[in-house]
N, C-alpha and C. Protein backbone atom coordinates (compact mmCIF):
# COMPACT_ATOMS: atom_id res chain seq x y z
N UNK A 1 -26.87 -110.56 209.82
CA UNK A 1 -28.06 -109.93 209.30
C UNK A 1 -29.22 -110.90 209.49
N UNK A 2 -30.15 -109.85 210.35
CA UNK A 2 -31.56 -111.18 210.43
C UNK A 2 -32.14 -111.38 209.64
N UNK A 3 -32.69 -112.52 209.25
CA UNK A 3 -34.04 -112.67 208.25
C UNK A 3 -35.00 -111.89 207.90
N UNK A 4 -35.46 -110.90 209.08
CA UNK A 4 -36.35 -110.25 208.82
C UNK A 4 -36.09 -108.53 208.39
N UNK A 5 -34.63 -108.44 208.63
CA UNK A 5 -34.12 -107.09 207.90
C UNK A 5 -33.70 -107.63 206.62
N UNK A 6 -33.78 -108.69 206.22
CA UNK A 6 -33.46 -108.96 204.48
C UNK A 6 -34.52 -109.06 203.88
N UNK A 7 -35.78 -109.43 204.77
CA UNK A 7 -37.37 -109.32 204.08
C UNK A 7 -37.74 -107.89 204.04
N UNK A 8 -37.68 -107.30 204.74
CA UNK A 8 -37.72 -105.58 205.08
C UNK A 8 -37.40 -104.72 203.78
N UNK A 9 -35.66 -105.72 203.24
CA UNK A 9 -35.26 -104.61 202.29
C UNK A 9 -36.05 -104.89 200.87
N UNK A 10 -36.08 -106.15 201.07
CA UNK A 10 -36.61 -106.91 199.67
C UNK A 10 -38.24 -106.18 199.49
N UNK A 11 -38.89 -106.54 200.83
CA UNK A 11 -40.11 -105.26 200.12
C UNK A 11 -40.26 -103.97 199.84
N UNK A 12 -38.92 -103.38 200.54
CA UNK A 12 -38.86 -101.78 200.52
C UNK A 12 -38.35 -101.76 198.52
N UNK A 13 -37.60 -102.84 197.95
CA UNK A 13 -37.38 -103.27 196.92
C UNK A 13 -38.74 -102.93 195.65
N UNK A 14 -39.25 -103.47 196.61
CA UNK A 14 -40.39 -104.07 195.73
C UNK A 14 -42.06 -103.05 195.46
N UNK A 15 -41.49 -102.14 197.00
CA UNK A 15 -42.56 -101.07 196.59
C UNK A 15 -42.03 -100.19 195.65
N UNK A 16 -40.71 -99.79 196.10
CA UNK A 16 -40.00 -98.93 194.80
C UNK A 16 -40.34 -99.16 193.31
N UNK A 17 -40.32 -100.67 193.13
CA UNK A 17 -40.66 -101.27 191.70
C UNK A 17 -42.21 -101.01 191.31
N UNK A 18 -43.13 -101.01 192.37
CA UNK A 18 -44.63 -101.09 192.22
C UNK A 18 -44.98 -99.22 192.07
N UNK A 19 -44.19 -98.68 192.71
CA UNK A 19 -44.19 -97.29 192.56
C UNK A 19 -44.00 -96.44 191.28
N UNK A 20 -43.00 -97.06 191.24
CA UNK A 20 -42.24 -96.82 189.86
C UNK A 20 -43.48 -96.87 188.37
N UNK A 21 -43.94 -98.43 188.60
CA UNK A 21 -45.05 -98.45 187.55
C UNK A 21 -45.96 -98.37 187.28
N UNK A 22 -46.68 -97.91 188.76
CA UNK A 22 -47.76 -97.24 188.73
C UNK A 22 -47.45 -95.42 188.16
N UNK A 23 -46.40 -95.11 188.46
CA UNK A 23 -46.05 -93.58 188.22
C UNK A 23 -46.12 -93.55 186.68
N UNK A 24 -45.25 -94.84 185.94
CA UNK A 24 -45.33 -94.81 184.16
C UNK A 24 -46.53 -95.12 183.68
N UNK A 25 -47.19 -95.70 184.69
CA UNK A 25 -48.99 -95.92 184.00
C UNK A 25 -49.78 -94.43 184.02
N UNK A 26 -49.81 -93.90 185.30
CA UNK A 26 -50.73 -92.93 185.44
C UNK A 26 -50.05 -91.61 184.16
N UNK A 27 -48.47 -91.70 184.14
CA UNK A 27 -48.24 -90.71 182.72
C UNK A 27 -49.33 -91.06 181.75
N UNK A 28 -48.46 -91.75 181.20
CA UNK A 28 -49.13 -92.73 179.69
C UNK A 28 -50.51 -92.68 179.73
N UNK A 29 -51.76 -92.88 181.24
CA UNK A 29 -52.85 -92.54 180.91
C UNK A 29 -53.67 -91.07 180.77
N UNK A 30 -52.68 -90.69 181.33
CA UNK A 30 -52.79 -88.63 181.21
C UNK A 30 -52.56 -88.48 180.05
N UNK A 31 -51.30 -89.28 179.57
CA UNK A 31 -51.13 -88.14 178.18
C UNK A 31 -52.27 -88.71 177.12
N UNK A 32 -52.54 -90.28 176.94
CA UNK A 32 -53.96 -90.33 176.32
C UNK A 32 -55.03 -89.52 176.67
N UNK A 33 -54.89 -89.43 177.65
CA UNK A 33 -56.64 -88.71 177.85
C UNK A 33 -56.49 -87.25 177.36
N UNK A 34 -54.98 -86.59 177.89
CA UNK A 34 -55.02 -85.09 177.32
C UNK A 34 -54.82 -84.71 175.65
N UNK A 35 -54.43 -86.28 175.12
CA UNK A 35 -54.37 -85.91 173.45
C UNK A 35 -55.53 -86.43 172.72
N UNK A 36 -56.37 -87.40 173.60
CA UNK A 36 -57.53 -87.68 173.02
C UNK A 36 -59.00 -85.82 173.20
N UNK A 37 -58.91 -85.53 174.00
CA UNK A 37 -58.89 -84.05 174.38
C UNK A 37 -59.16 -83.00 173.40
N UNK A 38 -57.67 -83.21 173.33
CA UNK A 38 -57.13 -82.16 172.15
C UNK A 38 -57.54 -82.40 170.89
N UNK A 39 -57.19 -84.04 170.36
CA UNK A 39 -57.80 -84.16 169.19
C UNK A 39 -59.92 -84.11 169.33
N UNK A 40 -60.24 -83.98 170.03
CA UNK A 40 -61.74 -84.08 170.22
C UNK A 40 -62.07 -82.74 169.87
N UNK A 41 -62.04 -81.56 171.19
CA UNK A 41 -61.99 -80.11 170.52
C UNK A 41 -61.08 -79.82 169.11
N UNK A 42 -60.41 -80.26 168.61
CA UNK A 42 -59.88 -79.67 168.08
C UNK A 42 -61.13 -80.07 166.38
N UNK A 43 -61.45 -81.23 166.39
CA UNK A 43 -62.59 -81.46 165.52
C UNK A 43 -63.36 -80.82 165.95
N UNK A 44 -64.48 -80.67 166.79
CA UNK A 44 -65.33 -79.67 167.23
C UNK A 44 -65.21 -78.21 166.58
N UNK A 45 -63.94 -77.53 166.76
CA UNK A 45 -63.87 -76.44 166.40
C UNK A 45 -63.40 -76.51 164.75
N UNK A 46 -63.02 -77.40 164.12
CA UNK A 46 -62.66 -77.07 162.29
C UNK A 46 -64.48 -77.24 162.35
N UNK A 47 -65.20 -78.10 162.62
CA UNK A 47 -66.48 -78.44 162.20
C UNK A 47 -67.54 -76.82 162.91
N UNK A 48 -66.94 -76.20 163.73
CA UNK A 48 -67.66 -75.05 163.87
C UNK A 48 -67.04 -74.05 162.65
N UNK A 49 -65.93 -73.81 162.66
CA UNK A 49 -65.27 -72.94 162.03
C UNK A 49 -64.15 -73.76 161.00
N UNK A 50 -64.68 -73.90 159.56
CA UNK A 50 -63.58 -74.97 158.54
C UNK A 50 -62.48 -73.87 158.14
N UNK A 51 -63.03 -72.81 158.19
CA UNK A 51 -62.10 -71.95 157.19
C UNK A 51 -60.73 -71.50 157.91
N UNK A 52 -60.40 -71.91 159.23
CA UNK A 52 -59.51 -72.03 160.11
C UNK A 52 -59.04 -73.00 160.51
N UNK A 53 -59.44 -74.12 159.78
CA UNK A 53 -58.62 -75.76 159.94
C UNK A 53 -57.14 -75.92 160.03
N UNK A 54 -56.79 -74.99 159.39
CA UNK A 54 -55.20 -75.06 158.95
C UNK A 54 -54.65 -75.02 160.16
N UNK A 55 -54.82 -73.39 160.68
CA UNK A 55 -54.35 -72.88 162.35
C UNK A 55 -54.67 -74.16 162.90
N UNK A 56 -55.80 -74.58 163.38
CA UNK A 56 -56.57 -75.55 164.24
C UNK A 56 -55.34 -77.13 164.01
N UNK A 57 -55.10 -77.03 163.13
CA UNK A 57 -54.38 -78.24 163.12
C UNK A 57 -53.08 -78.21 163.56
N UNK A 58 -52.56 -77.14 163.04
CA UNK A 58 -51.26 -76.74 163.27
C UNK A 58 -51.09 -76.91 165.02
N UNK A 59 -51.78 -75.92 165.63
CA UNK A 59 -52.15 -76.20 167.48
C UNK A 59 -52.09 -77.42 167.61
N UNK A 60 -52.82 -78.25 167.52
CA UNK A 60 -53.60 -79.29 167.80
C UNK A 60 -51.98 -80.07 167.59
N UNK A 61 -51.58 -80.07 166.52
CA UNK A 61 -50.52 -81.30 166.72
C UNK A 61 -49.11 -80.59 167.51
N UNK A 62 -48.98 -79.55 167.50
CA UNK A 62 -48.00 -78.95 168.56
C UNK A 62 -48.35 -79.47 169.93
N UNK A 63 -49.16 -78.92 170.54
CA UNK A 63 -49.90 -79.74 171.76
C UNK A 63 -49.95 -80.90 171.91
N UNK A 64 -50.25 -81.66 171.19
CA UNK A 64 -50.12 -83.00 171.08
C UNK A 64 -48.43 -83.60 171.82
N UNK A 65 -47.65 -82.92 170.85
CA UNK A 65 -46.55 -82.79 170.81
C UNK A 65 -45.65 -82.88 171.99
N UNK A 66 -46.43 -81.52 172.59
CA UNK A 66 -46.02 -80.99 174.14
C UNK A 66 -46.07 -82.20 174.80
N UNK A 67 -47.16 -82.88 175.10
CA UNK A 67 -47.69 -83.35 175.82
C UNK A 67 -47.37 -84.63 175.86
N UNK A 68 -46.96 -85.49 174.66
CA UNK A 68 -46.47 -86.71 174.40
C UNK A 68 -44.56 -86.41 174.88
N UNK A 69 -43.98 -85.42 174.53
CA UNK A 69 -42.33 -84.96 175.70
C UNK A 69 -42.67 -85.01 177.00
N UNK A 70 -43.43 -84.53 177.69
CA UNK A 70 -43.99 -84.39 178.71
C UNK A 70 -43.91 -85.56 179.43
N UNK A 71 -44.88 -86.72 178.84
CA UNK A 71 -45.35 -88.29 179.03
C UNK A 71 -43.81 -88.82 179.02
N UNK A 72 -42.93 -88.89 177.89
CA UNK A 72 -41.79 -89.17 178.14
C UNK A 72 -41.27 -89.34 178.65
N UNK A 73 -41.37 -87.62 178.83
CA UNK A 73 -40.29 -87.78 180.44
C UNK A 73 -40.49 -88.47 181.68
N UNK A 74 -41.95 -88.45 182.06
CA UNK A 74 -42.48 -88.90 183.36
C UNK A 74 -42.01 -89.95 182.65
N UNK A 75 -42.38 -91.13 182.13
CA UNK A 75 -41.96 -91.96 182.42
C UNK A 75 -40.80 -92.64 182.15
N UNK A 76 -39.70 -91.75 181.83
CA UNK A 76 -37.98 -92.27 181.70
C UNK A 76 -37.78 -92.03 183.14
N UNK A 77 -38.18 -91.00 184.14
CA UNK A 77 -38.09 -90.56 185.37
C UNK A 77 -38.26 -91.67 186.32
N UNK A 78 -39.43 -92.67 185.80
CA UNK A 78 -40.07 -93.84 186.50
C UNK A 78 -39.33 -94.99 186.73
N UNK A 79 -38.81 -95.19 185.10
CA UNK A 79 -38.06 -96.27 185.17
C UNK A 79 -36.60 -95.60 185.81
N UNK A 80 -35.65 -94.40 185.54
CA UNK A 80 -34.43 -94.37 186.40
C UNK A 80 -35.02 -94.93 187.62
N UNK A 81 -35.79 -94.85 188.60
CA UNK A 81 -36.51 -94.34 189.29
C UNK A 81 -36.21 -95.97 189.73
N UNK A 82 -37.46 -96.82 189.35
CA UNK A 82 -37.01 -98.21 189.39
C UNK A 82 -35.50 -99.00 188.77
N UNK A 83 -34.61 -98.39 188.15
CA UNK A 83 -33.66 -99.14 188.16
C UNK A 83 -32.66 -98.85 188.91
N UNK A 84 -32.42 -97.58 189.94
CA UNK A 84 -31.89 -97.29 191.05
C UNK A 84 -32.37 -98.20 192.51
């Protein structure tokens, strides 16, 4: 085996790893931005309409919810992903 097919694998290695954590970053910054979002409208609208706070909240943290399983997953996917 030449030197330069063992450097070959080691970076093909190494993009996998750089791939991998760029994929668990860009989750993790989606799901902030889509629950920062949610919690934003979701004040907006009790402060238009209070007498529906209850509903409004109830949504608001379901969604939340969704969306933080969601993040999860992408990034348990990332790391199998990098430890294969």
């Amino acid at each position: 085996m030449s030197l330069l097919t063992v450097l070959l694998q080691a970076a093909s290695v190494a993009v996998g790893y750089i791939g991998a954590g760029i994929g668990a970053g860009l989750a993790a910054i989606g799901a902030g931005i889509g629950i920062g979002r949610i919690g934003a409208d979701a004040l907006n609208s009790i402060a238009r309409q209070p007498e529906v706070s209850g509903d409004i909240r109830t949504n608001m943290i379901l969604a939340s919810a969704l969306i933080e399983g969601v993040a999860l997953f992408a990034i348990v996917v990332c790391l199998l992903i990098a430890i294969k």
